[in-house]
C-alpha atoms as a PDB file:
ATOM      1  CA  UNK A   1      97.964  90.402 110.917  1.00  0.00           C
ATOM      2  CA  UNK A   2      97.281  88.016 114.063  1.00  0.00           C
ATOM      3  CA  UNK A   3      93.252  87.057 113.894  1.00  0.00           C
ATOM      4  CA  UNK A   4      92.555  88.906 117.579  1.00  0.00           C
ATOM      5  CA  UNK A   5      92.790  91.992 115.697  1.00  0.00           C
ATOM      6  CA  UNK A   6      90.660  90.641 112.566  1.00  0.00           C
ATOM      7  CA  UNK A   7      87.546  89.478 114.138  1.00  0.00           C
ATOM      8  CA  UNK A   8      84.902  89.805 117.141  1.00  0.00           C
ATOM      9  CA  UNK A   9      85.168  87.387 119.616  1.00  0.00           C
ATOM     10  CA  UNK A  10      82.021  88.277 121.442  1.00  0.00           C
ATOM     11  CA  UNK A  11      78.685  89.608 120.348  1.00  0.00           C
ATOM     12  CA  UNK A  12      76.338  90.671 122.924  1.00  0.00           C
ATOM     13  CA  UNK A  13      72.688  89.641 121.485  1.00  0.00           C
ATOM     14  CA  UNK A  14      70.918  92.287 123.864  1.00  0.00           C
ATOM     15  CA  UNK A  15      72.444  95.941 122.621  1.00  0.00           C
ATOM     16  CA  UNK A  16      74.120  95.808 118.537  1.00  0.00           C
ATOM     17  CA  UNK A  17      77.418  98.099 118.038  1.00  0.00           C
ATOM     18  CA  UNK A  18      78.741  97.968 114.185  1.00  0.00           C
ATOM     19  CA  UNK A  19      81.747 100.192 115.557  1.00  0.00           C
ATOM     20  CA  UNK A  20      84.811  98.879 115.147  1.00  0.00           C
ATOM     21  CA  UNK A  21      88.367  99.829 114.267  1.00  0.00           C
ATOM     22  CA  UNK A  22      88.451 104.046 114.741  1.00  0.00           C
ATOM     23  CA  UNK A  23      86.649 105.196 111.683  1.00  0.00           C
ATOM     24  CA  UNK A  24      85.232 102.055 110.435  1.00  0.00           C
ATOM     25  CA  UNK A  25      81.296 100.635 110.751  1.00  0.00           C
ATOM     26  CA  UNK A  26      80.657  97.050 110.217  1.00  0.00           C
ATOM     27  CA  UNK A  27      78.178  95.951 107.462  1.00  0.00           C
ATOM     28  CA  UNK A  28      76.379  93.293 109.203  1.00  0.00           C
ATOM     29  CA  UNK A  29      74.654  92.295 105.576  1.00  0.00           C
ATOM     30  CA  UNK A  30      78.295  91.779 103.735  1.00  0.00           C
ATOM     31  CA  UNK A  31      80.458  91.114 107.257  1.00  0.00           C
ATOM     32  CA  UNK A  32      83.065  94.220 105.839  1.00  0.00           C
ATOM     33  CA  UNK A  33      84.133  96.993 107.106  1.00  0.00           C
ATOM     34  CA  UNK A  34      83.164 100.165 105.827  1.00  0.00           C
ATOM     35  CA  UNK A  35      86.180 102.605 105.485  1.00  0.00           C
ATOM     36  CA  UNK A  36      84.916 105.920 103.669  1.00  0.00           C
ATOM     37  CA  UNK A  37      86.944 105.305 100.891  1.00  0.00           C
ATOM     38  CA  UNK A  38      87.592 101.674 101.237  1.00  0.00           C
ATOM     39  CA  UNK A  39      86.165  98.427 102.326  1.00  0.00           C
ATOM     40  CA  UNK A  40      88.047  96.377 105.100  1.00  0.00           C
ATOM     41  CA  UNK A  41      87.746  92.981 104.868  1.00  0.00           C
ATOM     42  CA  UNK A  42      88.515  91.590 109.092  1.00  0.00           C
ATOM     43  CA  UNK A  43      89.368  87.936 107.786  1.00  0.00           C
ATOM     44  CA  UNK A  44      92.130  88.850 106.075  1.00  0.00           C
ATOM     45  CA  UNK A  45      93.250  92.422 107.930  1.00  0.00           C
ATOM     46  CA  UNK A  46      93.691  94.130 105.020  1.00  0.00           C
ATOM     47  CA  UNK A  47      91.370  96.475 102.391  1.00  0.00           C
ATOM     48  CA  UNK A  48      89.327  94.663  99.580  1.00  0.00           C
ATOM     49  CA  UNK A  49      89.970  97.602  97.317  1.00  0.00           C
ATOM     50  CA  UNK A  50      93.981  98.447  96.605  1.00  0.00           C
ATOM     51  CA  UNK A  51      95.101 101.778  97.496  1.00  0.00           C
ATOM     52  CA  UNK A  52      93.803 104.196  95.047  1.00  0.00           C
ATOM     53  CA  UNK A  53      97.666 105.829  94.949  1.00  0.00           C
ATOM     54  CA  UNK A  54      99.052 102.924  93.638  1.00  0.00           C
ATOM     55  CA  UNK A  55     103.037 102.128  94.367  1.00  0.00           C
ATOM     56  CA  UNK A  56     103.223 105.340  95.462  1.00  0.00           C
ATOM     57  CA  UNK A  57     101.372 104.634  99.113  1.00  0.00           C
ATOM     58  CA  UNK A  58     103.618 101.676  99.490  1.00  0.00           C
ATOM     59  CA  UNK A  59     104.459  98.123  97.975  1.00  0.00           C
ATOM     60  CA  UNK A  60     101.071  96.192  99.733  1.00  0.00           C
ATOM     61  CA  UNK A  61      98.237  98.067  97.820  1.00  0.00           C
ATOM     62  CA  UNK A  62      95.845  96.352 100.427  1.00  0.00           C
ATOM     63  CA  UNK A  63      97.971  97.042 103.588  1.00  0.00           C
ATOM     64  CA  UNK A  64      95.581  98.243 106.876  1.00  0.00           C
ATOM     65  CA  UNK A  65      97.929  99.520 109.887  1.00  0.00           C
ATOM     66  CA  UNK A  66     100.987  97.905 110.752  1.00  0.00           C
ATOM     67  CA  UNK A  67      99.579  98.033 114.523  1.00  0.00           C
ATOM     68  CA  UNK A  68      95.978  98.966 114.749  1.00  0.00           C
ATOM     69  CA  UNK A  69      96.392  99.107 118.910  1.00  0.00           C
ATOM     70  CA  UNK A  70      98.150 101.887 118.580  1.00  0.00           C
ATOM     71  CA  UNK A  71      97.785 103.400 114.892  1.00  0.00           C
ATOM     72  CA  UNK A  72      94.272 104.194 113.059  1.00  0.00           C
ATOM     73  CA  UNK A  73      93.182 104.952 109.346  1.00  0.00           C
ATOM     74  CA  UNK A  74      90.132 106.439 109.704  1.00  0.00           C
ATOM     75  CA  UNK A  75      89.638 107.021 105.636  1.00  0.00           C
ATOM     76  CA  UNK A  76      91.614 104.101 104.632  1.00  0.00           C
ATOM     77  CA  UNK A  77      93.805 106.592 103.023  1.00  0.00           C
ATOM     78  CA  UNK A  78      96.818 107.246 105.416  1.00  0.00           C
ATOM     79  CA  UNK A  79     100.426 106.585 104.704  1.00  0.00           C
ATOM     80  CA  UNK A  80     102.834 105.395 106.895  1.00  0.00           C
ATOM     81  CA  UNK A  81     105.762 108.015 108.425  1.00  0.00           C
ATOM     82  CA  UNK A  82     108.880 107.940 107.955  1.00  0.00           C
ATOM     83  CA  UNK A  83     111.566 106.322 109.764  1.00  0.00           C
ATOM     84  CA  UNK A  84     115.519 105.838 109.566  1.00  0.00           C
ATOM     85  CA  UNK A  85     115.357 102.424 109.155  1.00  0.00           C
ATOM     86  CA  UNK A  86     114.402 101.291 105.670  1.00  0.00           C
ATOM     87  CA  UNK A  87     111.660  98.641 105.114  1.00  0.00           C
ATOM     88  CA  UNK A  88     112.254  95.821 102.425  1.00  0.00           C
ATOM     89  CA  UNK A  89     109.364  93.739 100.990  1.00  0.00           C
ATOM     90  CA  UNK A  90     110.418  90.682  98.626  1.00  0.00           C
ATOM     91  CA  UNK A  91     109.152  90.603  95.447  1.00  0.00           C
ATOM     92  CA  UNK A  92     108.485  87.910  93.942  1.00  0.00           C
ATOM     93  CA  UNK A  93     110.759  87.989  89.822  1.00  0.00           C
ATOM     94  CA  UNK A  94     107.524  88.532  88.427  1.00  0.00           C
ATOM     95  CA  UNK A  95     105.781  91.312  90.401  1.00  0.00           C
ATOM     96  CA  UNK A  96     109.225  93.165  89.962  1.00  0.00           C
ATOM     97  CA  UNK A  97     109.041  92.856  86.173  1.00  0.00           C
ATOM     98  CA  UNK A  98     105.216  94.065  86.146  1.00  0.00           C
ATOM     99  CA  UNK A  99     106.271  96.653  88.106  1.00  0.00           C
ATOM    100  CA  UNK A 100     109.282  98.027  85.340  1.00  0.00           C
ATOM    101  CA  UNK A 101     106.299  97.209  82.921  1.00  0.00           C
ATOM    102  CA  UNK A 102     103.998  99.772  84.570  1.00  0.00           C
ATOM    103  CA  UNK A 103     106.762 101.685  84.046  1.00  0.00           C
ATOM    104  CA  UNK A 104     106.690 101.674  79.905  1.00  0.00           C
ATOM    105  CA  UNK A 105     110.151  99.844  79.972  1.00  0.00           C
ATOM    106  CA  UNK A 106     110.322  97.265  77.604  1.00  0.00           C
ATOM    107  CA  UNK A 107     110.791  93.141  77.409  1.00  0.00           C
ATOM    108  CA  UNK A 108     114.473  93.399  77.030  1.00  0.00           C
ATOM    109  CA  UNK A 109     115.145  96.056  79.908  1.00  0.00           C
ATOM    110  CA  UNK A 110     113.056  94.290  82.019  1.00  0.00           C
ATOM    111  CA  UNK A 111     114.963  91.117  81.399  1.00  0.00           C
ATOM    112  CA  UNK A 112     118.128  92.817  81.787  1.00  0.00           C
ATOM    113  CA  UNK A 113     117.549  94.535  84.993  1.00  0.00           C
ATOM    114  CA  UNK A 114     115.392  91.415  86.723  1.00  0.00           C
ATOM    115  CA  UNK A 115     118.846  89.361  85.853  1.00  0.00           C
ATOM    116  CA  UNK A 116     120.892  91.808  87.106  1.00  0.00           C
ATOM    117  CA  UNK A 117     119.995  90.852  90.338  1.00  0.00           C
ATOM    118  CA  UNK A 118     121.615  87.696  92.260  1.00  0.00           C
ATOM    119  CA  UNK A 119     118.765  85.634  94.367  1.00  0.00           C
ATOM    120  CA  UNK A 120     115.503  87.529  95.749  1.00  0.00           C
ATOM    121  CA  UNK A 121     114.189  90.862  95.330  1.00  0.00           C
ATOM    122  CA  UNK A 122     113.356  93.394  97.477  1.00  0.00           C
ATOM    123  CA  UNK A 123     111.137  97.067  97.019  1.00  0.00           C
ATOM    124  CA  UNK A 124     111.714  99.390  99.185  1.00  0.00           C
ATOM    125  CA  UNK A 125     109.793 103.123  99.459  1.00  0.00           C
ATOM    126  CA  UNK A 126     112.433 106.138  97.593  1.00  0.00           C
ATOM    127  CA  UNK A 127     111.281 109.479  99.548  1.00  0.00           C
ATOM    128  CA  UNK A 128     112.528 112.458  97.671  1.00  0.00           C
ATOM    129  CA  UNK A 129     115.473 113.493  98.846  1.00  0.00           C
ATOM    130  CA  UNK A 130     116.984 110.925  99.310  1.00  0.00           C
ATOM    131  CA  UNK A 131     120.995 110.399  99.082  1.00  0.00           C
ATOM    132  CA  UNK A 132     122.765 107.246  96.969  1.00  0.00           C
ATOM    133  CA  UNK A 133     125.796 106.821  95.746  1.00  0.00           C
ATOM    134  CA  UNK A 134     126.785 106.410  91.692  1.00  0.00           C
ATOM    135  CA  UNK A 135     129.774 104.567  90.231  1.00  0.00           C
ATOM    136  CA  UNK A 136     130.771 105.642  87.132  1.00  0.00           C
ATOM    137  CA  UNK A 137     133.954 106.767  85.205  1.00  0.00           C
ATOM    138  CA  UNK A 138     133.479 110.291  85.161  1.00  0.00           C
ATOM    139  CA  UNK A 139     130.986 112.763  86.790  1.00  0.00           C
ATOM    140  CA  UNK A 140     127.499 112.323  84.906  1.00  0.00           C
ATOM    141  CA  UNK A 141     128.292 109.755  82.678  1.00  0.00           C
ATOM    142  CA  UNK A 142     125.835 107.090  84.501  1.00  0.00           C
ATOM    143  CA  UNK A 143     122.321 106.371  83.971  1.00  0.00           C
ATOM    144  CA  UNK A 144     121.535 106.873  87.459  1.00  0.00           C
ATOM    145  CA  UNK A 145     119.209 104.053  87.275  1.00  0.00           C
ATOM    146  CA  UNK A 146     121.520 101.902  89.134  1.00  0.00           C
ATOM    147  CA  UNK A 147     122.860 103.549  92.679  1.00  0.00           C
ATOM    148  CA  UNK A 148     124.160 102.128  95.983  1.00  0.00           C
ATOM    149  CA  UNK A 149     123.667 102.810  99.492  1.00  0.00           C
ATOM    150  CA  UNK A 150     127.204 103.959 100.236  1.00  0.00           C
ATOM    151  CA  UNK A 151     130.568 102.783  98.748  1.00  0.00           C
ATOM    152  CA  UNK A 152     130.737  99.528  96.875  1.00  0.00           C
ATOM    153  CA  UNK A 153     134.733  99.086  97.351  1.00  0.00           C
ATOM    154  CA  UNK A 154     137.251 100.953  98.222  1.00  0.00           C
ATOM    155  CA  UNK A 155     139.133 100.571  94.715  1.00  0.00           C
ATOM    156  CA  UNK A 156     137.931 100.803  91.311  1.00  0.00           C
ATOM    157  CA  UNK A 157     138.606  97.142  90.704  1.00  0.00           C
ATOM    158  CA  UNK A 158     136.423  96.180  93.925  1.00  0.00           C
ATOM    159  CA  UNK A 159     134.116  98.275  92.862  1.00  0.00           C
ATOM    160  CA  UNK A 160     133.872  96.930  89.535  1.00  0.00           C
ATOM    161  CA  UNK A 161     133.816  93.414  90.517  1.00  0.00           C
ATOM    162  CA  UNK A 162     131.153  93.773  93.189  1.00  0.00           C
ATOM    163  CA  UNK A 163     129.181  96.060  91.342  1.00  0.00           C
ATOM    164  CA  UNK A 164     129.390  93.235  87.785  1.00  0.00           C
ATOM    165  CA  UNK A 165     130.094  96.676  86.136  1.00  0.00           C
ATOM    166  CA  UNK A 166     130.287  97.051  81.725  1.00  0.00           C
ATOM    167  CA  UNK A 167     133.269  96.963  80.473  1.00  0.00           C
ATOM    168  CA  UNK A 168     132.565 100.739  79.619  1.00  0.00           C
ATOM    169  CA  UNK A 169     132.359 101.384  83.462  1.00  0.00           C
ATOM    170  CA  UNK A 170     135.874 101.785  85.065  1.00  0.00           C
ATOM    171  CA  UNK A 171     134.081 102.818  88.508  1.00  0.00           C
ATOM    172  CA  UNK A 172     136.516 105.583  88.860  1.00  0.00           C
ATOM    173  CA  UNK A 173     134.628 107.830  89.814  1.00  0.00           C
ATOM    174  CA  UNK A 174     131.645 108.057  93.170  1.00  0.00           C
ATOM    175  CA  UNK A 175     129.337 110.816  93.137  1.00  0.00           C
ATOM    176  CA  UNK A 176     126.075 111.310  94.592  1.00  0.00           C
ATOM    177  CA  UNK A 177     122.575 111.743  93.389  1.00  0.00           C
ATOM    178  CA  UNK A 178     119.279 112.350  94.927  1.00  0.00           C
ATOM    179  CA  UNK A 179     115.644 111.194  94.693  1.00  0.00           C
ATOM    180  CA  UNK A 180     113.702 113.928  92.890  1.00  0.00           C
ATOM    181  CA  UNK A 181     110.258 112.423  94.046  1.00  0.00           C
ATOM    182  CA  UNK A 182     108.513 109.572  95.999  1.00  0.00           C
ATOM    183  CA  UNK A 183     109.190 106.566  94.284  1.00  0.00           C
ATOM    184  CA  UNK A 184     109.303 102.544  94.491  1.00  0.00           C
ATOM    185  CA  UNK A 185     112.812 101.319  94.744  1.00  0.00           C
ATOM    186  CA  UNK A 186     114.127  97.717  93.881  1.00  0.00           C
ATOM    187  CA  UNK A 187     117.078  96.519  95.470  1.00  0.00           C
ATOM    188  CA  UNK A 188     119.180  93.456  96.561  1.00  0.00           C
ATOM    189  CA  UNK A 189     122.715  91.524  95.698  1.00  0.00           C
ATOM    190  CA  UNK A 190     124.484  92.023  92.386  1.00  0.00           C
ATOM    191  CA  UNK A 191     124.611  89.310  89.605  1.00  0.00           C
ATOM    192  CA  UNK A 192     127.864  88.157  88.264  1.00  0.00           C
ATOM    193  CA  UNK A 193     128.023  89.560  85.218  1.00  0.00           C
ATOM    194  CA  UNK A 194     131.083  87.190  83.763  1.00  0.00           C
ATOM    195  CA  UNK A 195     130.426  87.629  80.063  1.00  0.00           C
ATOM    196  CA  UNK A 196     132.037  91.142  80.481  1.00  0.00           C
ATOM    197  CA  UNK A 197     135.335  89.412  82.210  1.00  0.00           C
ATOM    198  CA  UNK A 198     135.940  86.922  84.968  1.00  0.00           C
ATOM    199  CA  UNK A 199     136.622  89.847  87.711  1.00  0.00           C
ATOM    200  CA  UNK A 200     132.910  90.630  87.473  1.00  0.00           C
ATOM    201  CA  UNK A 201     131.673  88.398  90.358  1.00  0.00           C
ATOM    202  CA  UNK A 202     129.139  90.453  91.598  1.00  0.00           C
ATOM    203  CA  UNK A 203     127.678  90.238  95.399  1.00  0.00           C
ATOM    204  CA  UNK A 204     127.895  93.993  96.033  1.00  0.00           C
ATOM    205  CA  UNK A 205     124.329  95.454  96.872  1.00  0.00           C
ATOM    206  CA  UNK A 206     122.145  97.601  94.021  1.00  0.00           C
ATOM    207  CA  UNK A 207     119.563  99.773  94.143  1.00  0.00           C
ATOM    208  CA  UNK A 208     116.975 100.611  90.918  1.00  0.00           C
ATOM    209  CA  UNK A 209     115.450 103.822  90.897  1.00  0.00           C
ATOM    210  CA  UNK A 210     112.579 104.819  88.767  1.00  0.00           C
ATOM    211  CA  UNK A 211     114.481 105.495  85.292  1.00  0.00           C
ATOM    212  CA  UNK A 212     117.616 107.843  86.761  1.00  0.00           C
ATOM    213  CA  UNK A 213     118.359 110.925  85.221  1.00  0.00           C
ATOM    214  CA  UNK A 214     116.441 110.109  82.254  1.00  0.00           C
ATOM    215  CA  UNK A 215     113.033 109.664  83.938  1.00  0.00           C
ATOM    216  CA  UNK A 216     114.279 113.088  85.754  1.00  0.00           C
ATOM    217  CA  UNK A 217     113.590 110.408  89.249  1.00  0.00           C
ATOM    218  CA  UNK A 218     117.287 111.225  90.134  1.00  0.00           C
ATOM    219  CA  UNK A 219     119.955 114.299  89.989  1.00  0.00           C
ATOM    220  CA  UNK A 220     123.652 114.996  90.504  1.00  0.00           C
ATOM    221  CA  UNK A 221     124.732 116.674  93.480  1.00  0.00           C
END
């Protein structure tokens, strides 16, 4: 966050005002900003405390406003709304594996799906309802844990070769599933997979839901 929205760049000596950002009252004692629920720390434009939701509020637990000229958090408790365009943070290969820990998956799945991905990372923010596409060799058959935005290929073989798809995957089949509930999202480019044949070359794009079907975070439509 740019500092001329962090810190006061004039105090008058003559009349004191601890007002600052539209719910917020400055601790002169500690030099934070009190919140109601949180604490703001102005150095750093973000909250000292992380968001008492957890992932579910959003991939920065300490995020303030995007734009606090023109949006407030007067409790330190607002989300943002939601647009069309969809907001990628990169993770860093360890933050995503903590964050398939949180979720009770173990060593080996986390390996598995961390290499599964070619280069960086990205989270993005699932909203229920939402529509992705599932490649699999007949209707159901998938996980669901691992969706696309759209069509990877327009043949099964493209599709299996951008996708790095098992050999027990003919990608036959696309179908489409939806988002049961809010939920943190990891996505990016596809791994080649070549142990499973020298067509799997990856470089299609992936998205990881929450568990699929099994976590009931996704559903066949």
């Amino acid at each position: 966050m740019p500092a001329l929205f962090c810190l006061t760049l004039n105090e008058g000596r003559n009349l004191a005002c601890n007002l600052r950002f539209c719910g917020q009252y400055e601790d002169e004692e500690s030099g934070l900003f009190y919140n109601r629920f949180r604490y703001y720390l102005p150095e750093t434009g973000q909250y000292l405390s992380p968001d008492p939701l957890g992932l579910a509020g959003g991939v920065n637990l300490y995020g303030y406003v995007p734009n606090p000229v023109s949006w407030i958090d007067p409790f330190g408790l607002v989300g943002c709304p939601r647009t069309n365009a969809v907001d990628k943070i990169p993770l860093s290969r360890n933050s995503a594996r903590n964050l398939l820990k949180n979720r009770g998956l173990n060593k080996q799945i986390q390996h598995d799906t961390i290499n599964s991905f070619d280069g960086q990372i990205y989270a993005s923010s699932g909203r229920q309802g939402d529509i992705f596409t599932i490649t699999e060799y007949t209707p159901g058959s998938a996980s669901q844990v691992y969706v696309t935005r759209g069509s990877a290929g327009v043949t099964s073989a493209e599709r299996r070769a951008k996708l790095a798809l098992p050999p027990n995957n003919s990608a036959s089949y696309e179908g489409k599933v939806a988002l049961t509930r809010d939920q943190i999202l990891l996505e990016g480019k596809v791994a080649p997979q070549l142990q499973w044949g020298a067509d799997k070359t990856g470089g299609g794009w992936q998205v990881v839901t929450a568990g699929g079907k099994y976590s009931g975070a996704t559903k066949s439509l």
